[in-house]
PDB file of N, CA and C in Angstrom:
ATOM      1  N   UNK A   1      96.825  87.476  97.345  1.00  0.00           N
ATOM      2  CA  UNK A   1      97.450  88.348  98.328  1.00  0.00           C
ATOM      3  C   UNK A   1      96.968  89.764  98.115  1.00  0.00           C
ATOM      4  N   UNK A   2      97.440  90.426  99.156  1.00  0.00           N
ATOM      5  CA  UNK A   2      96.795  91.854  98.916  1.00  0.00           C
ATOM      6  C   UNK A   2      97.844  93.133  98.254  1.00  0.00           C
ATOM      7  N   UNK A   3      98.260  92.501  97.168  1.00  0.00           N
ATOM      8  CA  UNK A   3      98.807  93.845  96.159  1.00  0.00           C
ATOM      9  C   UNK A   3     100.167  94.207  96.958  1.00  0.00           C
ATOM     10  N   UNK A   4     100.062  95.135  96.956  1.00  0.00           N
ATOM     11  CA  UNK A   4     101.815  96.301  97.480  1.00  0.00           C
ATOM     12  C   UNK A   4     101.294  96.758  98.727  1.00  0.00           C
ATOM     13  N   UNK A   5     100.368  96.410  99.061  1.00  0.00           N
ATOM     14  CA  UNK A   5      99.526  96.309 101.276  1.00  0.00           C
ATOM     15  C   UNK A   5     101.172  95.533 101.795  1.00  0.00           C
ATOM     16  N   UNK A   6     101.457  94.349 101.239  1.00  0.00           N
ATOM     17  CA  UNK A   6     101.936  93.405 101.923  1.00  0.00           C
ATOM     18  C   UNK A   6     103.171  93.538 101.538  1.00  0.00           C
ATOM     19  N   UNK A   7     103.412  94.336 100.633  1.00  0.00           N
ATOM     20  CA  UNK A   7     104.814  94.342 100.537  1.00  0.00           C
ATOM     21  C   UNK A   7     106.085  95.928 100.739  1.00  0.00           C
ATOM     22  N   UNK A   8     105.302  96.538 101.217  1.00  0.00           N
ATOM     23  CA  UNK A   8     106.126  97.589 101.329  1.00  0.00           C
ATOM     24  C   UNK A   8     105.883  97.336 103.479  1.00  0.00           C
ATOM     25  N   UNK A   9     106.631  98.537 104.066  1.00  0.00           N
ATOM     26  CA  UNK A   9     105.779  99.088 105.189  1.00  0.00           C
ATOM     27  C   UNK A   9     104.919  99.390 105.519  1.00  0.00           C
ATOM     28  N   UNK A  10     103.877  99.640 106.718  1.00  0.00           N
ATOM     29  CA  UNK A  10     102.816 100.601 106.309  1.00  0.00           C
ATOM     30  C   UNK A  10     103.073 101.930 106.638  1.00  0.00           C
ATOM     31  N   UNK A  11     101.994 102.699 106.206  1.00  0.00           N
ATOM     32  CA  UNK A  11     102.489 103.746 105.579  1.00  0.00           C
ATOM     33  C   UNK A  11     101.783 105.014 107.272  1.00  0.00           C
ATOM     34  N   UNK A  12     102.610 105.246 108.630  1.00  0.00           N
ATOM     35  CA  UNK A  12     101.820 105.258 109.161  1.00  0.00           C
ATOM     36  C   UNK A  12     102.734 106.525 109.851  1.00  0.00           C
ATOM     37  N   UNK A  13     102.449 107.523 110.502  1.00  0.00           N
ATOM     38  CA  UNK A  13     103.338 108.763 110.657  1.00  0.00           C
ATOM     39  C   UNK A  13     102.893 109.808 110.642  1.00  0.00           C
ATOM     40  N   UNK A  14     102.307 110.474 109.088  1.00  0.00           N
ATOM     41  CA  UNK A  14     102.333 111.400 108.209  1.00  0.00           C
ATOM     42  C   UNK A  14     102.065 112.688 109.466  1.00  0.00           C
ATOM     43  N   UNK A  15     100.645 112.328 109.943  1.00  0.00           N
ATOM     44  CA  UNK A  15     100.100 113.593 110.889  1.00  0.00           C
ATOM     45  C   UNK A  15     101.104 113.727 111.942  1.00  0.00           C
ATOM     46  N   UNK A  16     102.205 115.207 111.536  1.00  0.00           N
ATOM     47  CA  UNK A  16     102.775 115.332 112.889  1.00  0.00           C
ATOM     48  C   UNK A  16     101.435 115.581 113.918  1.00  0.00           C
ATOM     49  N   UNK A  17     100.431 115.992 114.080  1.00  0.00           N
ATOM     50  CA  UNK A  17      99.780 116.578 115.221  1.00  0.00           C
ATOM     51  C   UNK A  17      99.670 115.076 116.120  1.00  0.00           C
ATOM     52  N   UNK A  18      99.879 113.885 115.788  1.00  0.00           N
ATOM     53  CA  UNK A  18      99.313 112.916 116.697  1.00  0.00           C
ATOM     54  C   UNK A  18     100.301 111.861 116.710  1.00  0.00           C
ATOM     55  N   UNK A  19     100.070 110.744 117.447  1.00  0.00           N
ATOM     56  CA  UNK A  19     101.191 109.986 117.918  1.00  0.00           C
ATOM     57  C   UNK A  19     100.353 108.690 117.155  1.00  0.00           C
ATOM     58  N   UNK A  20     101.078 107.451 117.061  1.00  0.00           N
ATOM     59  CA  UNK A  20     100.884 106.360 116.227  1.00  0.00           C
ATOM     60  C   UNK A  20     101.291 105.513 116.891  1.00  0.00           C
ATOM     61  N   UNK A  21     100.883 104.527 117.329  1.00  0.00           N
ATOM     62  CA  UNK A  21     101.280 103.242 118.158  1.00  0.00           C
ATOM     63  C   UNK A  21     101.159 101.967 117.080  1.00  0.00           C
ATOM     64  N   UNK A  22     102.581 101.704 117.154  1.00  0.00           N
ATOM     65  CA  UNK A  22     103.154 100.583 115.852  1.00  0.00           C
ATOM     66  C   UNK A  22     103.457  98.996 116.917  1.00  0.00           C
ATOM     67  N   UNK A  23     102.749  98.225 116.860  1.00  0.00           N
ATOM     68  CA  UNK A  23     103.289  96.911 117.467  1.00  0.00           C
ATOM     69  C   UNK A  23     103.809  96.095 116.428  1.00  0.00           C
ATOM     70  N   UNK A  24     104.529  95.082 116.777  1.00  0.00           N
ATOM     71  CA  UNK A  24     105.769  94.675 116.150  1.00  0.00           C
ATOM     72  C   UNK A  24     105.391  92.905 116.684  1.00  0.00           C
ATOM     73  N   UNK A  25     104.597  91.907 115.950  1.00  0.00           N
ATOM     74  CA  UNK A  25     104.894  90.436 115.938  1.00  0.00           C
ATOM     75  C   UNK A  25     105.404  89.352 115.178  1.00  0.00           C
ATOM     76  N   UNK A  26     106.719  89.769 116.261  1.00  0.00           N
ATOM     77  CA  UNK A  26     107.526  88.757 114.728  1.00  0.00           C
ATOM     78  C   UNK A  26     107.946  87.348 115.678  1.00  0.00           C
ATOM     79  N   UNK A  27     108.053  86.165 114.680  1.00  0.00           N
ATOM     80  CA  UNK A  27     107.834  85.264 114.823  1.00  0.00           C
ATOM     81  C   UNK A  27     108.702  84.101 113.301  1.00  0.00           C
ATOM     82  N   UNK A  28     108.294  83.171 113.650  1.00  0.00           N
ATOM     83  CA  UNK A  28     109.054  82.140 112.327  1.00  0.00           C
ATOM     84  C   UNK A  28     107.735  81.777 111.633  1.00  0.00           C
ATOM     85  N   UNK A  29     106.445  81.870 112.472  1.00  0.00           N
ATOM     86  CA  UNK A  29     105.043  81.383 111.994  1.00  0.00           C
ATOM     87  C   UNK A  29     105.275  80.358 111.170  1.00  0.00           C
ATOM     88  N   UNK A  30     105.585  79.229 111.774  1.00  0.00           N
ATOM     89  CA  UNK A  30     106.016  78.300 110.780  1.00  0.00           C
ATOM     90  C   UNK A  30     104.905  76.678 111.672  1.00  0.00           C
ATOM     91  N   UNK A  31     103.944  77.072 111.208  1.00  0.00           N
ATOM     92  CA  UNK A  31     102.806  78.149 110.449  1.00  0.00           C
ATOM     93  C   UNK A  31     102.387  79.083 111.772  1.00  0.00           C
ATOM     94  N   UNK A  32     101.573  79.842 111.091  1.00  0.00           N
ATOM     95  CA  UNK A  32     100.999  80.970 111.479  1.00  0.00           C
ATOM     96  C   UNK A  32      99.726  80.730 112.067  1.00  0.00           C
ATOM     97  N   UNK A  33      99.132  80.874 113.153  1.00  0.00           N
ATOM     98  CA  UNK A  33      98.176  80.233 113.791  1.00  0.00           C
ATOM     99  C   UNK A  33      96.537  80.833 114.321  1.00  0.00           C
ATOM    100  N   UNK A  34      96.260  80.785 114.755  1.00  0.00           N
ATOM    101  CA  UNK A  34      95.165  81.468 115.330  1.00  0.00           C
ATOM    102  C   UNK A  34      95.352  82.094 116.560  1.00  0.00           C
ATOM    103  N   UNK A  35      96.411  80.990 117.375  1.00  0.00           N
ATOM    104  CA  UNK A  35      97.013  82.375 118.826  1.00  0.00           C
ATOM    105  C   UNK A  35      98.030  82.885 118.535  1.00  0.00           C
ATOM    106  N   UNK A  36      98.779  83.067 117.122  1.00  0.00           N
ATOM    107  CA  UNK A  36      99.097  84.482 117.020  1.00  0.00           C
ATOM    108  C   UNK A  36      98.262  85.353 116.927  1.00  0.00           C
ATOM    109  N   UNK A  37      97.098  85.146 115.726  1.00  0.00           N
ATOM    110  CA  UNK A  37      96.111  86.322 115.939  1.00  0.00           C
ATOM    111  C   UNK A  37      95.563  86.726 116.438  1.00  0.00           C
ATOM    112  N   UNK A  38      94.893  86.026 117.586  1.00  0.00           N
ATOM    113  CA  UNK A  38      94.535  86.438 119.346  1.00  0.00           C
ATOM    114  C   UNK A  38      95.461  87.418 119.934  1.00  0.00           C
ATOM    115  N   UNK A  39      96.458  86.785 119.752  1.00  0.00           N
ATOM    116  CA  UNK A  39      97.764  87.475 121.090  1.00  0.00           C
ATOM    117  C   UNK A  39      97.774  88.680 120.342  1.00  0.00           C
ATOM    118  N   UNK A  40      97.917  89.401 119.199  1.00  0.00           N
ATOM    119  CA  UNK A  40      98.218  90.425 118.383  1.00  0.00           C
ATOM    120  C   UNK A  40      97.280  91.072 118.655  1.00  0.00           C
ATOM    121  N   UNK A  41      95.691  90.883 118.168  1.00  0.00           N
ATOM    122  CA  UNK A  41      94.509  91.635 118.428  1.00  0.00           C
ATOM    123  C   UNK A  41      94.189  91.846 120.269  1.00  0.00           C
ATOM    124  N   UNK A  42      94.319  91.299 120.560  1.00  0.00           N
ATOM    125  CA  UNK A  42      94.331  91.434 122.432  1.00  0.00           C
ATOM    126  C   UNK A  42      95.322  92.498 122.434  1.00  0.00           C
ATOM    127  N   UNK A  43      96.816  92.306 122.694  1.00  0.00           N
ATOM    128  CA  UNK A  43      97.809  93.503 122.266  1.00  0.00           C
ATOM    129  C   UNK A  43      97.394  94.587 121.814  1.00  0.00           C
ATOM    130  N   UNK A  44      96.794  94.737 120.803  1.00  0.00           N
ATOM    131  CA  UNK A  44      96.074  96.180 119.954  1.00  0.00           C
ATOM    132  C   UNK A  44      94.959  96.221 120.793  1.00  0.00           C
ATOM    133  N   UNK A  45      94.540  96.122 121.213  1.00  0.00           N
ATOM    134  CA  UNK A  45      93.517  96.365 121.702  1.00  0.00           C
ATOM    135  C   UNK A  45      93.791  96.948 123.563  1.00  0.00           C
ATOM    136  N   UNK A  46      94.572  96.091 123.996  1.00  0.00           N
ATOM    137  CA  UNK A  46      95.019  96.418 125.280  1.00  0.00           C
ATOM    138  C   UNK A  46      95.999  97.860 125.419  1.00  0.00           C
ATOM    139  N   UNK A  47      96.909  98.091 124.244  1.00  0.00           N
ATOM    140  CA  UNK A  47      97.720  98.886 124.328  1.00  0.00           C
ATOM    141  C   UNK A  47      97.786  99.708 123.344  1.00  0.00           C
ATOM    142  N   UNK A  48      96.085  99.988 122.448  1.00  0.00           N
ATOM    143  CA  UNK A  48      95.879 101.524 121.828  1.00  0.00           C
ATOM    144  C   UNK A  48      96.856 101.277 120.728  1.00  0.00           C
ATOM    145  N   UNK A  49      96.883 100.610 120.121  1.00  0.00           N
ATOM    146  CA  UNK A  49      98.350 100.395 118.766  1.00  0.00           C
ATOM    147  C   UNK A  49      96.931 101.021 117.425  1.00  0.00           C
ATOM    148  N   UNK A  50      97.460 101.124 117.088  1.00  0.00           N
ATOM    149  CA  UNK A  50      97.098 102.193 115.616  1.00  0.00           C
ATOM    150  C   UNK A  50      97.506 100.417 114.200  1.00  0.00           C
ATOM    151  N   UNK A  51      98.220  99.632 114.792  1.00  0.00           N
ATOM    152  CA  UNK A  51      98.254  99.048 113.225  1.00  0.00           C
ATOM    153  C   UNK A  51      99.761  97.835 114.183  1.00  0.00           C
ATOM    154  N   UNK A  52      99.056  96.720 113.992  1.00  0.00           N
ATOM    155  CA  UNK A  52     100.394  95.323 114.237  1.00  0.00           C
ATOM    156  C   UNK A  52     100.929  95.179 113.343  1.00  0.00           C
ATOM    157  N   UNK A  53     102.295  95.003 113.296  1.00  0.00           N
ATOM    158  CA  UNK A  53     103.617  94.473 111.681  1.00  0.00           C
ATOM    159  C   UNK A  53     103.801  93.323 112.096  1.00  0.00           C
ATOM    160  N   UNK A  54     103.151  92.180 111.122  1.00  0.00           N
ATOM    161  CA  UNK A  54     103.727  91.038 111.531  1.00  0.00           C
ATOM    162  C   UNK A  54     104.775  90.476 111.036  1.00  0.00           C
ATOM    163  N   UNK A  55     105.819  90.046 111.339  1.00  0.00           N
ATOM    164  CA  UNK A  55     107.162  89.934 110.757  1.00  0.00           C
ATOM    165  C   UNK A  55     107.759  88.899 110.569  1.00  0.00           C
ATOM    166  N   UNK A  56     107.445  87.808 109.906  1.00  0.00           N
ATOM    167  CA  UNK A  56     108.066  86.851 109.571  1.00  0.00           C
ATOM    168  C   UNK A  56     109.290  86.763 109.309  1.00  0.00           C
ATOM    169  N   UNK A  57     110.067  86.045 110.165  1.00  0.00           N
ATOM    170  CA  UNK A  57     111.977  85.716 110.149  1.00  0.00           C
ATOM    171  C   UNK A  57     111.803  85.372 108.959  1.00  0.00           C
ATOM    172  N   UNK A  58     113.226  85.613 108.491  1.00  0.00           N
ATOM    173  CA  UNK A  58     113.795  84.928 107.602  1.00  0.00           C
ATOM    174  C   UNK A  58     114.511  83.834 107.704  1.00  0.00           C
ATOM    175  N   UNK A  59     115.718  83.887 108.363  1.00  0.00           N
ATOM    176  CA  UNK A  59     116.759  82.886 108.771  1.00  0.00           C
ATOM    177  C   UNK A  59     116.556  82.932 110.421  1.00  0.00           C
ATOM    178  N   UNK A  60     115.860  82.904 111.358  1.00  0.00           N
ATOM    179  CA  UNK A  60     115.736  82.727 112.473  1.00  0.00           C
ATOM    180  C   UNK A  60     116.795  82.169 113.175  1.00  0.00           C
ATOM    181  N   UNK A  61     117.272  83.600 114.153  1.00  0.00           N
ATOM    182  CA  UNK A  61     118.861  83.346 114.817  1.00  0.00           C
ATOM    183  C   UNK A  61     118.512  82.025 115.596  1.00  0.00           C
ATOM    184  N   UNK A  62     117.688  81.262 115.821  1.00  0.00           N
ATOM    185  CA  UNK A  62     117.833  80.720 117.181  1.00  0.00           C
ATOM    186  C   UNK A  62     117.028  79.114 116.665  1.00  0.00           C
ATOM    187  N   UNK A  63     116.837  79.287 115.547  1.00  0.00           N
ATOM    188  CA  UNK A  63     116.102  78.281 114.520  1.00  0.00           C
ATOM    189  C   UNK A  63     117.345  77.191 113.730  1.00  0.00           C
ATOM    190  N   UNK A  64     118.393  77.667 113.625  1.00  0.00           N
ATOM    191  CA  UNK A  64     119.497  77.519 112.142  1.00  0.00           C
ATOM    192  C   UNK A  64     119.846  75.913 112.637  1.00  0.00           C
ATOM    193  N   UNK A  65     119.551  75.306 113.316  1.00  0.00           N
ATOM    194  CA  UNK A  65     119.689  74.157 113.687  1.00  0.00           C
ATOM    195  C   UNK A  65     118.707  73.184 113.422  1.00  0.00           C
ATOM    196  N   UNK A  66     117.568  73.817 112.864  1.00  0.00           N
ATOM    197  CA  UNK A  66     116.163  73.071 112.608  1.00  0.00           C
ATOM    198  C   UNK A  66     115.682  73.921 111.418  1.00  0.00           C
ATOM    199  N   UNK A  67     114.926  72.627 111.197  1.00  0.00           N
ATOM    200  CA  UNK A  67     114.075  72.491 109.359  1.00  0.00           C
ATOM    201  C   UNK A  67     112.978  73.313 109.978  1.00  0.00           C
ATOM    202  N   UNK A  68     113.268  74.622 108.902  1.00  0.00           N
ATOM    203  CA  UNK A  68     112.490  75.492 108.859  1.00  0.00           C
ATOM    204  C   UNK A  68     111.416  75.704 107.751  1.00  0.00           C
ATOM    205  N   UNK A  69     110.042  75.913 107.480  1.00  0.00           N
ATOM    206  CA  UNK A  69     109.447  76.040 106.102  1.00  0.00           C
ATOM    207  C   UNK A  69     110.371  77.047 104.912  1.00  0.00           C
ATOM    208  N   UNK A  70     110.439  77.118 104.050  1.00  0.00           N
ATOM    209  CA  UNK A  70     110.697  78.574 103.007  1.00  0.00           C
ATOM    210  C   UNK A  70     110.348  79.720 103.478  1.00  0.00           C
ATOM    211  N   UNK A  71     111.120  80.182 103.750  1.00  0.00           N
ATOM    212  CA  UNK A  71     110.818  82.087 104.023  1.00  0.00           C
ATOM    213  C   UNK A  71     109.291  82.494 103.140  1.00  0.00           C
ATOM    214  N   UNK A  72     109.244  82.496 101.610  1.00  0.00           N
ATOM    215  CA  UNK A  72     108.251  82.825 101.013  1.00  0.00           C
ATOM    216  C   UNK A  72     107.317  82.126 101.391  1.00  0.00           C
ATOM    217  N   UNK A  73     106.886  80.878 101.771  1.00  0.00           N
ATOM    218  CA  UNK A  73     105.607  80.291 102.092  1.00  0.00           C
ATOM    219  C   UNK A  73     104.994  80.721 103.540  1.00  0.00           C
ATOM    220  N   UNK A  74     106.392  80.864 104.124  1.00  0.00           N
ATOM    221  CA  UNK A  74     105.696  81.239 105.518  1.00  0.00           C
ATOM    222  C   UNK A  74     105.297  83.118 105.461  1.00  0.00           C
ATOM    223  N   UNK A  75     105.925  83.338 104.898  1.00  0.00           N
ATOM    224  CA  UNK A  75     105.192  84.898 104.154  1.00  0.00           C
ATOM    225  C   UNK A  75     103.716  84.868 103.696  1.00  0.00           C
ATOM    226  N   UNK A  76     103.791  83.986 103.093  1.00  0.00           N
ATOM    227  CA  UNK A  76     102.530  83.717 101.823  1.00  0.00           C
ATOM    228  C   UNK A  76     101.492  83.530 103.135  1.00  0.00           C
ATOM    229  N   UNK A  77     101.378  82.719 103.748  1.00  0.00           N
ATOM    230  CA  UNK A  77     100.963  82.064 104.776  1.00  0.00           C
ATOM    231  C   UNK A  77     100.427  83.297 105.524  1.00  0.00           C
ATOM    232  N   UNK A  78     101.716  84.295 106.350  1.00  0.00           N
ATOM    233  CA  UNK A  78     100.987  84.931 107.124  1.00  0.00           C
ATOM    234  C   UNK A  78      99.826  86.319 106.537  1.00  0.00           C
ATOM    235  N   UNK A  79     100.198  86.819 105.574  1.00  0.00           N
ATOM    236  CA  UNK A  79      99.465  87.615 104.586  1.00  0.00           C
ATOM    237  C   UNK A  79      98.662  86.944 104.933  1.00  0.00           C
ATOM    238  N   UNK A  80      97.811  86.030 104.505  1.00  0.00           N
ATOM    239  CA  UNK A  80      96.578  85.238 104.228  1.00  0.00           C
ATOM    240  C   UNK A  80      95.937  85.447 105.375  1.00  0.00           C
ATOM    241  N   UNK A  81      96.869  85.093 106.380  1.00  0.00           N
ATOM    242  CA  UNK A  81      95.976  84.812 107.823  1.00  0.00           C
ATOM    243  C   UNK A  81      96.081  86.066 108.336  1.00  0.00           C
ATOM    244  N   UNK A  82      96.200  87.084 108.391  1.00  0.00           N
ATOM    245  CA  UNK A  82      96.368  88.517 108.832  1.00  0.00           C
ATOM    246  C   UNK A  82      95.507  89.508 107.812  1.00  0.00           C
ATOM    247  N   UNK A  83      94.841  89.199 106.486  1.00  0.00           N
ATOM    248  CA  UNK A  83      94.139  89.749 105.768  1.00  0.00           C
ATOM    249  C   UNK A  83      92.854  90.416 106.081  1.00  0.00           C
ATOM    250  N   UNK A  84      92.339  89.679 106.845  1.00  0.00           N
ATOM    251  CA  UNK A  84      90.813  90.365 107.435  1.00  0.00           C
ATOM    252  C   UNK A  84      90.936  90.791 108.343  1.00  0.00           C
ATOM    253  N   UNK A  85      91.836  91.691 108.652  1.00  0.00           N
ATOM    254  CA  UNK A  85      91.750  92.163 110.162  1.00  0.00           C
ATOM    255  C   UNK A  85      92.790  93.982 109.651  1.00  0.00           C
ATOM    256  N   UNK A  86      91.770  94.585 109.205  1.00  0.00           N
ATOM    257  CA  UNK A  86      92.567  96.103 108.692  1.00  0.00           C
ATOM    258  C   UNK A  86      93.864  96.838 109.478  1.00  0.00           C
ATOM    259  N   UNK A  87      94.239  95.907 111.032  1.00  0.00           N
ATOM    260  CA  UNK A  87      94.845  96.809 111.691  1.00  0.00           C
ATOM    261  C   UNK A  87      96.128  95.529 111.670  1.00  0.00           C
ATOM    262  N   UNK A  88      96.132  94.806 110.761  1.00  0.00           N
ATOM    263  CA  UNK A  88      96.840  94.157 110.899  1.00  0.00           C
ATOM    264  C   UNK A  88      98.242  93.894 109.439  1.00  0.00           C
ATOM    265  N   UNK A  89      99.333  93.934 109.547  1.00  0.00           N
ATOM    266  CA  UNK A  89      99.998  94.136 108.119  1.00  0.00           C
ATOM    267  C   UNK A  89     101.696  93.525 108.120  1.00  0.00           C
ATOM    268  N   UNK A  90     101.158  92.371 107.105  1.00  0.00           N
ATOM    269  CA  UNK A  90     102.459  91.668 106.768  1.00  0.00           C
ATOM    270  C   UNK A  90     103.861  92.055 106.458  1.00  0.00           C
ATOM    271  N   UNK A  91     105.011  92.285 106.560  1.00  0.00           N
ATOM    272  CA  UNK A  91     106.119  93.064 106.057  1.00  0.00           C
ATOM    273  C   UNK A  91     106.897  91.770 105.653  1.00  0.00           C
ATOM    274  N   UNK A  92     107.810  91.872 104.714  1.00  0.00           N
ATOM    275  CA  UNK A  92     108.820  91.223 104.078  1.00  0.00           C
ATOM    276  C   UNK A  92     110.002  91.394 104.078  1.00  0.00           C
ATOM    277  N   UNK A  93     110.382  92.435 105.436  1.00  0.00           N
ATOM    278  CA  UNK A  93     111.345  93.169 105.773  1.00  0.00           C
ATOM    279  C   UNK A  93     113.051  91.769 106.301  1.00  0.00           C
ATOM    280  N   UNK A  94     112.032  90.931 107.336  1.00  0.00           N
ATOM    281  CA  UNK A  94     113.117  90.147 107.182  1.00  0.00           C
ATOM    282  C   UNK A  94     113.113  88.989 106.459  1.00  0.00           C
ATOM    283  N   UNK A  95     112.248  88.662 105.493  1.00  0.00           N
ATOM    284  CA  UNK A  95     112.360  87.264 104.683  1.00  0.00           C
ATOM    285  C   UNK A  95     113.477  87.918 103.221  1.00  0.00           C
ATOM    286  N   UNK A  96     113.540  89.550 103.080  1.00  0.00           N
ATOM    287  CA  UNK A  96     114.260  90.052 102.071  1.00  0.00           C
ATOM    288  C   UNK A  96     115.698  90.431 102.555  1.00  0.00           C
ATOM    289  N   UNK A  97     115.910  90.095 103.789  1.00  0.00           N
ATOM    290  CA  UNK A  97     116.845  90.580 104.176  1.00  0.00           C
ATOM    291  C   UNK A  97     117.833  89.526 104.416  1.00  0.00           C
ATOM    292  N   UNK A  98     119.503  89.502 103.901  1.00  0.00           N
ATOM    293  CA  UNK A  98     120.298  88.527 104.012  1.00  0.00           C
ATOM    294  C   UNK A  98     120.889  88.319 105.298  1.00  0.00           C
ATOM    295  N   UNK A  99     121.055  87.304 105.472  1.00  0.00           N
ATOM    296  CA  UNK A  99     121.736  86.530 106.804  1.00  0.00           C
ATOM    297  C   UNK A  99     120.955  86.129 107.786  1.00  0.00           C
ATOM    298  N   UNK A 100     121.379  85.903 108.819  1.00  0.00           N
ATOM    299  CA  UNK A 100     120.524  85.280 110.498  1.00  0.00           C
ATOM    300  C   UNK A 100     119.430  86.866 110.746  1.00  0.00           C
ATOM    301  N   UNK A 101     118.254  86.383 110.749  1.00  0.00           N
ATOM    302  CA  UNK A 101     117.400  87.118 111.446  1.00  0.00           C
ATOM    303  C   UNK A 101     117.552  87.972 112.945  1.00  0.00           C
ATOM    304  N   UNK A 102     117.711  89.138 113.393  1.00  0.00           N
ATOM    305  CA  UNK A 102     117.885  89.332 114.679  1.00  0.00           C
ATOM    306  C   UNK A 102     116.871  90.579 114.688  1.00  0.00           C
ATOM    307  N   UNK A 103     115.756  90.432 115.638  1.00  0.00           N
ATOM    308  CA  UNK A 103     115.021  91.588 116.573  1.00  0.00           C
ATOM    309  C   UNK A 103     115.727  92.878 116.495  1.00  0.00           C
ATOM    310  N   UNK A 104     116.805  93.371 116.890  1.00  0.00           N
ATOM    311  CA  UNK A 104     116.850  94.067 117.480  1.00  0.00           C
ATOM    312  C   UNK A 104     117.791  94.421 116.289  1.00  0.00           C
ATOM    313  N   UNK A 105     118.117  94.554 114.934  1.00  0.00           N
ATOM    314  CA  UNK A 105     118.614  94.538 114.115  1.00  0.00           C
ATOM    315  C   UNK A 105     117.148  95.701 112.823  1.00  0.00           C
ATOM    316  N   UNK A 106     116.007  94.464 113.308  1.00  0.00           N
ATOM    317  CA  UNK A 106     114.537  95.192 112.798  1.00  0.00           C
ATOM    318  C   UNK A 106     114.560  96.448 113.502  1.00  0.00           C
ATOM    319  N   UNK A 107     114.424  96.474 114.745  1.00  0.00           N
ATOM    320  CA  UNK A 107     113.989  97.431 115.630  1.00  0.00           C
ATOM    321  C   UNK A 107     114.872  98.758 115.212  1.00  0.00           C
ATOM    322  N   UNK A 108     116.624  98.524 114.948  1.00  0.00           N
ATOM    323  CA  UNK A 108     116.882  99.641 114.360  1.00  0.00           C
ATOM    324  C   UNK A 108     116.059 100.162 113.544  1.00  0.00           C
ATOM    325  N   UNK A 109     116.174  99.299 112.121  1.00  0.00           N
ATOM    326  CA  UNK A 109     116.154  99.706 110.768  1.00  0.00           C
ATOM    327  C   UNK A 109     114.437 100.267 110.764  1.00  0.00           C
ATOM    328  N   UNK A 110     113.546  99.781 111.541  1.00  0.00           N
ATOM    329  CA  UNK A 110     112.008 100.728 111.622  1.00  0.00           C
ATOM    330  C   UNK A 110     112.627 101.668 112.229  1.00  0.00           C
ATOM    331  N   UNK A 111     113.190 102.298 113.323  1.00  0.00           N
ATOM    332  CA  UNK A 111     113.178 103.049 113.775  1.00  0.00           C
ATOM    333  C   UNK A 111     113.180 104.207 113.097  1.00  0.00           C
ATOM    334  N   UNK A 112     114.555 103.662 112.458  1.00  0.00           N
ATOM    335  CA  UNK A 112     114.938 104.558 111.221  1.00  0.00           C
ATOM    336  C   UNK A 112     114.222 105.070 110.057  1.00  0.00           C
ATOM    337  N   UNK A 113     113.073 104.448 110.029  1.00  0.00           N
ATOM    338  CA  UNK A 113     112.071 104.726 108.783  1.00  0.00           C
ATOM    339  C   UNK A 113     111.021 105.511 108.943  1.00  0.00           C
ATOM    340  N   UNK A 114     110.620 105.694 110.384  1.00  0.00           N
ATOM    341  CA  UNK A 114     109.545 106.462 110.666  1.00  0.00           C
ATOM    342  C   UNK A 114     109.681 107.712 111.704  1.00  0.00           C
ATOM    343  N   UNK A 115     108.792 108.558 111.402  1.00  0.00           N
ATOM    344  CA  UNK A 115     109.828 110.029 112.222  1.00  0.00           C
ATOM    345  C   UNK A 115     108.939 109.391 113.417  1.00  0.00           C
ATOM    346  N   UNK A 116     109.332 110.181 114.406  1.00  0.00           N
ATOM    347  CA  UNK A 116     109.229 110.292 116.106  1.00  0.00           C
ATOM    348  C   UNK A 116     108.254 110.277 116.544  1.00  0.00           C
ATOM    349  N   UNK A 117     107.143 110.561 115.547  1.00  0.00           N
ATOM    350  CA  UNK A 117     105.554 110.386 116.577  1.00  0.00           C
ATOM    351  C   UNK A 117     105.047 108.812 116.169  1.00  0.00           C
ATOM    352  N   UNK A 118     105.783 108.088 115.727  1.00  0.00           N
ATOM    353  CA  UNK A 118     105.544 106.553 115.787  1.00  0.00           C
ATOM    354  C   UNK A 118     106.091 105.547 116.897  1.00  0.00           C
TER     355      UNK A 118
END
């Protein structure tokens, strides 16, 4: 895997003078495929994004009824497959996080992490 790349945020903001376009593909990747990585790189590419977070659920709100892989493998998994592509970066944000997975729960808590030109 790629060190503390994959396990923190990325690190993306700093220059107030310019704006940062952060896309957000989260998913159960259970497994992680090749048209996710299409659909992501098309996305960045169509809509000027500076860097994709791919976000592997943890407990997937809409999953809890079905056999899901391990949070860590499907982590492990997407790292791997998101590695050669520099604009692309794994987070562990919801496989570390307790309870049912929810979108819009993430969407706060980034919000909250990065100032306003992101």
């Amino acid at each position: 895997m790629e060190g503390t790349r994959a396990l923190a945020l990325p690190d993306i903001g700093r220059d107030p003078s310019r704006t940062y376009r952060l896309g957000i593909m989260g998913g159960t990747f259970d497994p992680i495929h090749y048209g996710h990585l299409v659909t992501a790189e098309q996305a960045r590419e169509a809509l000027g994004l500076d860097l994709v977070l791919f976000m592997p659920a943890g407990a997937p709100a809409f999953k809890l009824d079905q056999r899901v892989t391990n949070p860590e493998d499907r982590y492990a998994m997407t790292v791997l497959a998101t590695a050669a592509n520099e604009a692309f970066f794994t987070s562990r944000l919801e496989i570390d996080r307790a309870g049912v997975t929810y979108t819009a729960d993430t969407l706060r808590y980034l919000r909250a992490q990065y100032p306003d030109n992101v």
